[in-house]
PDB file of N, CA and C in Angstrom:
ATOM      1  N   UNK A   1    -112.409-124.663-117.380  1.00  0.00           N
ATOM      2  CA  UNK A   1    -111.905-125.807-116.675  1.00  0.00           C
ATOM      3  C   UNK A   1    -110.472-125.515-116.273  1.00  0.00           C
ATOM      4  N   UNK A   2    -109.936-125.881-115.043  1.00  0.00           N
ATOM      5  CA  UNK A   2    -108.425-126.015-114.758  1.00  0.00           C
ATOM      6  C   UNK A   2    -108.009-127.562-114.561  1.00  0.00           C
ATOM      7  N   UNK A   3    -106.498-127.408-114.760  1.00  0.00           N
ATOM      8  CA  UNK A   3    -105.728-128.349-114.610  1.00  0.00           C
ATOM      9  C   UNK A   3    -104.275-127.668-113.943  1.00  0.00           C
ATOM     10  N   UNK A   4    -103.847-128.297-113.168  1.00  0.00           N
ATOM     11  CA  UNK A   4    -102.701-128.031-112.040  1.00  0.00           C
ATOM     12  C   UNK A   4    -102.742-126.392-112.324  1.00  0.00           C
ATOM     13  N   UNK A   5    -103.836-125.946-111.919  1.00  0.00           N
ATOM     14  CA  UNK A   5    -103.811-124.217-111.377  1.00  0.00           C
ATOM     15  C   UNK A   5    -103.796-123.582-112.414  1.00  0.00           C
ATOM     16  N   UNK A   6    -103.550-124.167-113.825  1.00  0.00           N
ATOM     17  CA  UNK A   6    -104.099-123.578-115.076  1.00  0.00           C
ATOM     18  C   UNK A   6    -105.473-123.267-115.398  1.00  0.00           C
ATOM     19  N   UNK A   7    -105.729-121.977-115.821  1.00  0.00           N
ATOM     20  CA  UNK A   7    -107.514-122.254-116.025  1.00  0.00           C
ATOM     21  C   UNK A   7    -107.251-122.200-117.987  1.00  0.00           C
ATOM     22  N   UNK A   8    -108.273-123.334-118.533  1.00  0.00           N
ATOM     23  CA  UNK A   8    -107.947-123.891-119.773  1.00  0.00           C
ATOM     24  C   UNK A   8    -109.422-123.293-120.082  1.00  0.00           C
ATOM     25  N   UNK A   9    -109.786-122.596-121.220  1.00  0.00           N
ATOM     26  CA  UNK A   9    -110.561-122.630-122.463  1.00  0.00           C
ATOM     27  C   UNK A   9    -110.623-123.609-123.828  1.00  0.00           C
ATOM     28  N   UNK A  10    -111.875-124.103-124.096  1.00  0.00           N
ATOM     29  CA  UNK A  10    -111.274-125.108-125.245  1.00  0.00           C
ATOM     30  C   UNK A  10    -112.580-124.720-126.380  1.00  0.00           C
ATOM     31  N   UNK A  11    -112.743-124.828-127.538  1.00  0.00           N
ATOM     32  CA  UNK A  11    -113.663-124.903-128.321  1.00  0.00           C
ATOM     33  C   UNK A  11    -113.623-125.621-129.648  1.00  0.00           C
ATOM     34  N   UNK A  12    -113.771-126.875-129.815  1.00  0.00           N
ATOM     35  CA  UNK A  12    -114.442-128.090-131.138  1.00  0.00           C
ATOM     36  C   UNK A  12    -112.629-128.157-131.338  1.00  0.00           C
ATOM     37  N   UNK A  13    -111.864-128.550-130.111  1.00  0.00           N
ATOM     38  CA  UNK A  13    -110.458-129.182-130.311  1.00  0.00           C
ATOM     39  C   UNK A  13    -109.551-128.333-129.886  1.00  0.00           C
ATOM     40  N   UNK A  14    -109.851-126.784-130.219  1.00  0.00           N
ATOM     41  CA  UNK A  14    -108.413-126.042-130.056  1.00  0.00           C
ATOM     42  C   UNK A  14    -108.627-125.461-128.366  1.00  0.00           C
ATOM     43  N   UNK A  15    -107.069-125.712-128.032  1.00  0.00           N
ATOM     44  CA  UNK A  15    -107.127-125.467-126.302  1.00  0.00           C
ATOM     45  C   UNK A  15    -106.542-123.997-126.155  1.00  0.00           C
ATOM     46  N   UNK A  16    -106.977-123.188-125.282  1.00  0.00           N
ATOM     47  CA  UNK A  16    -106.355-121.703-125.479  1.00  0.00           C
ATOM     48  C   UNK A  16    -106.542-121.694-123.387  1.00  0.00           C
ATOM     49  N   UNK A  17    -105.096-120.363-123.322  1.00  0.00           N
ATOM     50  CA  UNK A  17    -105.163-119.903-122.100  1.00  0.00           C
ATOM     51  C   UNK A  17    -105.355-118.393-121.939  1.00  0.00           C
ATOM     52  N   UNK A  18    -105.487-117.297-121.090  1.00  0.00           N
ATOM     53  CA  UNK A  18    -105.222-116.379-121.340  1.00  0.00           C
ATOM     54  C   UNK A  18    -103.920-115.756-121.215  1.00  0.00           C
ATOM     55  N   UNK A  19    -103.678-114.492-121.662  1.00  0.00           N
ATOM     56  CA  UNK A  19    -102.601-114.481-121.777  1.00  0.00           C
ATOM     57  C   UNK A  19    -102.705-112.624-121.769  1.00  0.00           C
ATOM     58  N   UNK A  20    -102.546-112.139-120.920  1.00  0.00           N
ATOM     59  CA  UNK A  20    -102.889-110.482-120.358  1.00  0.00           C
ATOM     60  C   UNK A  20    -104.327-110.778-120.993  1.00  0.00           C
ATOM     61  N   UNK A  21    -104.612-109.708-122.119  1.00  0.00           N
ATOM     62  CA  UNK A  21    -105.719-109.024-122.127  1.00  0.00           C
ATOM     63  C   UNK A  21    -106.181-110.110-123.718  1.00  0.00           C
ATOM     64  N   UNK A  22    -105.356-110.917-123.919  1.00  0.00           N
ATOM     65  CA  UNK A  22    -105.528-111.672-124.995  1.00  0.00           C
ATOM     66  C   UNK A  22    -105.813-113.309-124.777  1.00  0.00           C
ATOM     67  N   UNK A  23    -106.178-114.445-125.770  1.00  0.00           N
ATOM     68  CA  UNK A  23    -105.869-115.940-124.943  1.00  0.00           C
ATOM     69  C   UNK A  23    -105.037-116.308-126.211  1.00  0.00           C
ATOM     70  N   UNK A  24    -104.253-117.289-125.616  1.00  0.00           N
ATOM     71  CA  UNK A  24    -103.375-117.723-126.955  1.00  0.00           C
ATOM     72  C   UNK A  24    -103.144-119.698-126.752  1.00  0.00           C
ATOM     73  N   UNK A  25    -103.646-119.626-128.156  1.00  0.00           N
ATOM     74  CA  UNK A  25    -103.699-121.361-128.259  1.00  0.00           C
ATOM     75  C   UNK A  25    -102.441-121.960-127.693  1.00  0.00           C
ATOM     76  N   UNK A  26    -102.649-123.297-127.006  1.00  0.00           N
ATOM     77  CA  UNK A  26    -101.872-123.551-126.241  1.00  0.00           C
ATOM     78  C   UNK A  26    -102.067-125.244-126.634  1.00  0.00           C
ATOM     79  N   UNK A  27    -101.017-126.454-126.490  1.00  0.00           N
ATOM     80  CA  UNK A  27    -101.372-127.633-126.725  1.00  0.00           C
ATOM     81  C   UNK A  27    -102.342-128.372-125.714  1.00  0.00           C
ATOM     82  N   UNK A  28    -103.001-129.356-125.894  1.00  0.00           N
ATOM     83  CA  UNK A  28    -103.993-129.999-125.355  1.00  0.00           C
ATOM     84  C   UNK A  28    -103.100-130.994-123.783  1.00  0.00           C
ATOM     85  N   UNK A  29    -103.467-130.239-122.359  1.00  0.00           N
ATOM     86  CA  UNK A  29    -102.765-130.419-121.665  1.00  0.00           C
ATOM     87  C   UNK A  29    -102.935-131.558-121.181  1.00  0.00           C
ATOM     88  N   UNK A  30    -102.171-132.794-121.070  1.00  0.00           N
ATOM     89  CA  UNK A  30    -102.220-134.417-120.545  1.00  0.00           C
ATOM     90  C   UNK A  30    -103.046-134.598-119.440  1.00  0.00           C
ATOM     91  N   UNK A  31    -104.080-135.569-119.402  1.00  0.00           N
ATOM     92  CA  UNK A  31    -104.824-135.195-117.689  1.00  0.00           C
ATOM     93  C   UNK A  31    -105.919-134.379-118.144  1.00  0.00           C
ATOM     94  N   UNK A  32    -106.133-133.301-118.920  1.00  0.00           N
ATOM     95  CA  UNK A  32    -107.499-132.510-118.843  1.00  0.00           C
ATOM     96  C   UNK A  32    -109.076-133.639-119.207  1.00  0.00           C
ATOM     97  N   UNK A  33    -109.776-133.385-118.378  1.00  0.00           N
ATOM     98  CA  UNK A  33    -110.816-134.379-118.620  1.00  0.00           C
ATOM     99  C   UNK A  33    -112.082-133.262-119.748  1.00  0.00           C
ATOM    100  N   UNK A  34    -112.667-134.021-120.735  1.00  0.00           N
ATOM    101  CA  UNK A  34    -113.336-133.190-121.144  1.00  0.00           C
ATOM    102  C   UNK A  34    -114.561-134.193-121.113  1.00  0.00           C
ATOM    103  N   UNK A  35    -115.871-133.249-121.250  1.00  0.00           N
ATOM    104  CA  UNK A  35    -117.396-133.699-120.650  1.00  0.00           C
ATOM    105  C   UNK A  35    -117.981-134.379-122.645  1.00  0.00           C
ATOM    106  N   UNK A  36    -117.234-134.099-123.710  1.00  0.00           N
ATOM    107  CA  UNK A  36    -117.348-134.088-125.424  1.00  0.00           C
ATOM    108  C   UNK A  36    -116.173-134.392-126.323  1.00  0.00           C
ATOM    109  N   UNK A  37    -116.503-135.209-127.183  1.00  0.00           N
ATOM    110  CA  UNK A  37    -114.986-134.993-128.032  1.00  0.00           C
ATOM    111  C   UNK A  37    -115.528-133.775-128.572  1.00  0.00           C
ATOM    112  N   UNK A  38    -114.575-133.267-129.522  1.00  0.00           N
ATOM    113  CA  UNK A  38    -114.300-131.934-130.724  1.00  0.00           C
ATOM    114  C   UNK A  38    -115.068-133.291-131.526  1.00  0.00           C
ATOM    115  N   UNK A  39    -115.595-132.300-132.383  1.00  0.00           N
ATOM    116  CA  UNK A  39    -116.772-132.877-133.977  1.00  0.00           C
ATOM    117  C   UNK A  39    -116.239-133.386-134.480  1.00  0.00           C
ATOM    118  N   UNK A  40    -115.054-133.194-135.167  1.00  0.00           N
ATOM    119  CA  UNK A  40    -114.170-134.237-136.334  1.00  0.00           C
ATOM    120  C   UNK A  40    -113.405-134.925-135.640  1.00  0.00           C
ATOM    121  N   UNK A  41    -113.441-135.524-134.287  1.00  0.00           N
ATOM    122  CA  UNK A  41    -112.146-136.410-133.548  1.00  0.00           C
ATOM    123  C   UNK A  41    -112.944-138.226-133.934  1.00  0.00           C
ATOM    124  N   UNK A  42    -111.893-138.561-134.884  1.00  0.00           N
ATOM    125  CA  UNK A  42    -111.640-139.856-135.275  1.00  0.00           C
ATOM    126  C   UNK A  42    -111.731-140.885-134.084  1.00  0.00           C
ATOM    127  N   UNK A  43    -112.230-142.052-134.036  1.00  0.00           N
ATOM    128  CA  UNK A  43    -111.954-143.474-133.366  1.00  0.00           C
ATOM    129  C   UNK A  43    -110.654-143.924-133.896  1.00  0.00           C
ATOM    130  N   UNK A  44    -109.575-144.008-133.122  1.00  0.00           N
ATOM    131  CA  UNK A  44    -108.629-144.678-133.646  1.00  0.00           C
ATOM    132  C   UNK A  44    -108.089-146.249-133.354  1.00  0.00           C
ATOM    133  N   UNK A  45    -108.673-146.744-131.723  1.00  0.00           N
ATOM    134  CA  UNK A  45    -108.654-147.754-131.230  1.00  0.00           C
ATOM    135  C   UNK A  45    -110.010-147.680-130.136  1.00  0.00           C
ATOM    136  N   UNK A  46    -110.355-148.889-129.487  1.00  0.00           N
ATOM    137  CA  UNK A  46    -110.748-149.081-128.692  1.00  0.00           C
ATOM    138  C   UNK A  46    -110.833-148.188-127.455  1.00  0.00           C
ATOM    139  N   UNK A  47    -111.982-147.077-127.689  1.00  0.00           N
ATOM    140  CA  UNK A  47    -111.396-146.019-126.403  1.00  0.00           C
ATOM    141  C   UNK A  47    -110.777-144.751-126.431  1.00  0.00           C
ATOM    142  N   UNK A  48    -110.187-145.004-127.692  1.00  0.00           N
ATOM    143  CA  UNK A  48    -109.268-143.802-127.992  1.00  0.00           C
ATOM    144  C   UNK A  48    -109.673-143.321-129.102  1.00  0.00           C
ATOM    145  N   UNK A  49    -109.492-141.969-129.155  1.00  0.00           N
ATOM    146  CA  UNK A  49    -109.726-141.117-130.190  1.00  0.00           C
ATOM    147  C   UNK A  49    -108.718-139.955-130.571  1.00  0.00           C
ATOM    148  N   UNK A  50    -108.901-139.346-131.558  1.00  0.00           N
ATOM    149  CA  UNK A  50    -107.984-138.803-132.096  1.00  0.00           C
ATOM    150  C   UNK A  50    -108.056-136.856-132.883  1.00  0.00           C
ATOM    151  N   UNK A  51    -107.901-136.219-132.602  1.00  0.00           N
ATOM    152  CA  UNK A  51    -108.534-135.056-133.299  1.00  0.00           C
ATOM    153  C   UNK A  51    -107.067-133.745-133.211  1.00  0.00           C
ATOM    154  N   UNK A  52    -107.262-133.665-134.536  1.00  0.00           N
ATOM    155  CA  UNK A  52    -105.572-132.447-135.046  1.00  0.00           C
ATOM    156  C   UNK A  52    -104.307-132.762-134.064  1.00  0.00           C
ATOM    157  N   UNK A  53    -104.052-133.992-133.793  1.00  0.00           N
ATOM    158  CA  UNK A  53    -102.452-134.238-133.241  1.00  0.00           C
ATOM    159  C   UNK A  53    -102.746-134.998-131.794  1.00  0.00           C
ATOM    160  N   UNK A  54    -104.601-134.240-130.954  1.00  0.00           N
ATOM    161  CA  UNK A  54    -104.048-134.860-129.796  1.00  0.00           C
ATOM    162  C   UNK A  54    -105.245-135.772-129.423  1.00  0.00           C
ATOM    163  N   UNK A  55    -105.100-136.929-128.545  1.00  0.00           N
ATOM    164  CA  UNK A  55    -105.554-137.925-128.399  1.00  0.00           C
ATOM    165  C   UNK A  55    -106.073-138.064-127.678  1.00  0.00           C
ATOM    166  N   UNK A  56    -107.370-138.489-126.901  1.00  0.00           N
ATOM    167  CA  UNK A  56    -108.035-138.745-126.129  1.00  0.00           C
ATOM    168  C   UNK A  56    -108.789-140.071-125.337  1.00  0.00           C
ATOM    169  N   UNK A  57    -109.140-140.512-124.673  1.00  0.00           N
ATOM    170  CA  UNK A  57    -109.537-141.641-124.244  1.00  0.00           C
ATOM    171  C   UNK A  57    -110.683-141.276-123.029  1.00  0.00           C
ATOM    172  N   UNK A  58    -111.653-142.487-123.873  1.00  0.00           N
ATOM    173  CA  UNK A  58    -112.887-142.316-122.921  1.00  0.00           C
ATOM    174  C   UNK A  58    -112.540-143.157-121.561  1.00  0.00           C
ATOM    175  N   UNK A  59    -113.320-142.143-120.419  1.00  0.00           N
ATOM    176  CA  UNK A  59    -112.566-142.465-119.194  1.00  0.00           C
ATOM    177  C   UNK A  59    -113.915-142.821-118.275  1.00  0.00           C
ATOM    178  N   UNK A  60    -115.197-142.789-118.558  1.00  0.00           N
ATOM    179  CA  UNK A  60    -116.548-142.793-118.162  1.00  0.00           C
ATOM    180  C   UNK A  60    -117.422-142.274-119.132  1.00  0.00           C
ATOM    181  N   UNK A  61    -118.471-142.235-118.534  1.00  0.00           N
ATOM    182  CA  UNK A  61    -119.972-141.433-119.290  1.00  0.00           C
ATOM    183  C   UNK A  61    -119.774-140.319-119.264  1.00  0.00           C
ATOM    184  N   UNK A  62    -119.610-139.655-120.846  1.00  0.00           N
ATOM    185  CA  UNK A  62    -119.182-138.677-120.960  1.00  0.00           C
ATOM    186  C   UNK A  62    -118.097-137.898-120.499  1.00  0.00           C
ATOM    187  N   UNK A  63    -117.019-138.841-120.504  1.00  0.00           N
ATOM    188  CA  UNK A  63    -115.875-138.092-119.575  1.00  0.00           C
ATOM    189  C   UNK A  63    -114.576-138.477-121.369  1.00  0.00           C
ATOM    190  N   UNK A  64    -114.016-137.783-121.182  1.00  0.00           N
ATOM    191  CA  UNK A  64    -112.591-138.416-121.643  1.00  0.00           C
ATOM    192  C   UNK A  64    -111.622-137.784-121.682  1.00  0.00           C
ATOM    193  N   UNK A  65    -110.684-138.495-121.535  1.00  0.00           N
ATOM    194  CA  UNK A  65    -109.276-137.205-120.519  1.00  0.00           C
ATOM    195  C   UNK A  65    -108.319-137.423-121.784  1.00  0.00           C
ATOM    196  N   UNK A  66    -107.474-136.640-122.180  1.00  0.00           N
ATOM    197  CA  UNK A  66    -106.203-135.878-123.001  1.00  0.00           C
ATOM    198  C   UNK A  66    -105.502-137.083-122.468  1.00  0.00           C
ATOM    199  N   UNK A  67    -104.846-137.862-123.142  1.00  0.00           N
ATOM    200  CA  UNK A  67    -103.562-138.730-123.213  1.00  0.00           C
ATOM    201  C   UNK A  67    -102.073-138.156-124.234  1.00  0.00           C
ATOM    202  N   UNK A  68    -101.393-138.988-123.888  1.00  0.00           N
ATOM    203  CA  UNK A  68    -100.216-138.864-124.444  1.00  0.00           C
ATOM    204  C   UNK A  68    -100.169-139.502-125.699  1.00  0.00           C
ATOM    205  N   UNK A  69     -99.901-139.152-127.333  1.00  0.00           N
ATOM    206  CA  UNK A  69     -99.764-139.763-128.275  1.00  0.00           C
ATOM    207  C   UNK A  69     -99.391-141.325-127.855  1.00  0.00           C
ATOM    208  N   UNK A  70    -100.099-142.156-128.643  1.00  0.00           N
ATOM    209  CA  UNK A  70     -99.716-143.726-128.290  1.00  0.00           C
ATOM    210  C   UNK A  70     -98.510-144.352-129.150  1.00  0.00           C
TER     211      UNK A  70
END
């Protein structure tokens, strides 16, 4: 998946980019829409969810995009 010309890798929470011949974890970029939460991401409010620091919010059917800590 990309976001502003970034191409993003993600797997069960952790977000990685590449980086030469290597990818290196990178924070969960604001705006990225994902099609799943990660397995252990908590309900924390109405909509929002929560998984190792970064937060998410359901945005449609099966959609939910990376927010900014609330």
């Amino acid at each position: 998946m990309s976001i502003r010309g970034r191409l993003i890798f993600h797997h069960d929470g952790e977000f990685y980019e590449k980086a030469g011949s290597d990818y290196r974890i990178i924070p969960a970029p604001v705006g990225l829409e994902l099609r799943r939460l990660p397995n252990r991401a908590e309900r924390v409010s109405r909509g929002i969810y929560q998984h190792n620091g970064t937060y998410f919010e359901k945005v449609g059917t099966n959609r939910y995009e990376v927010i900014p800590a609330p």
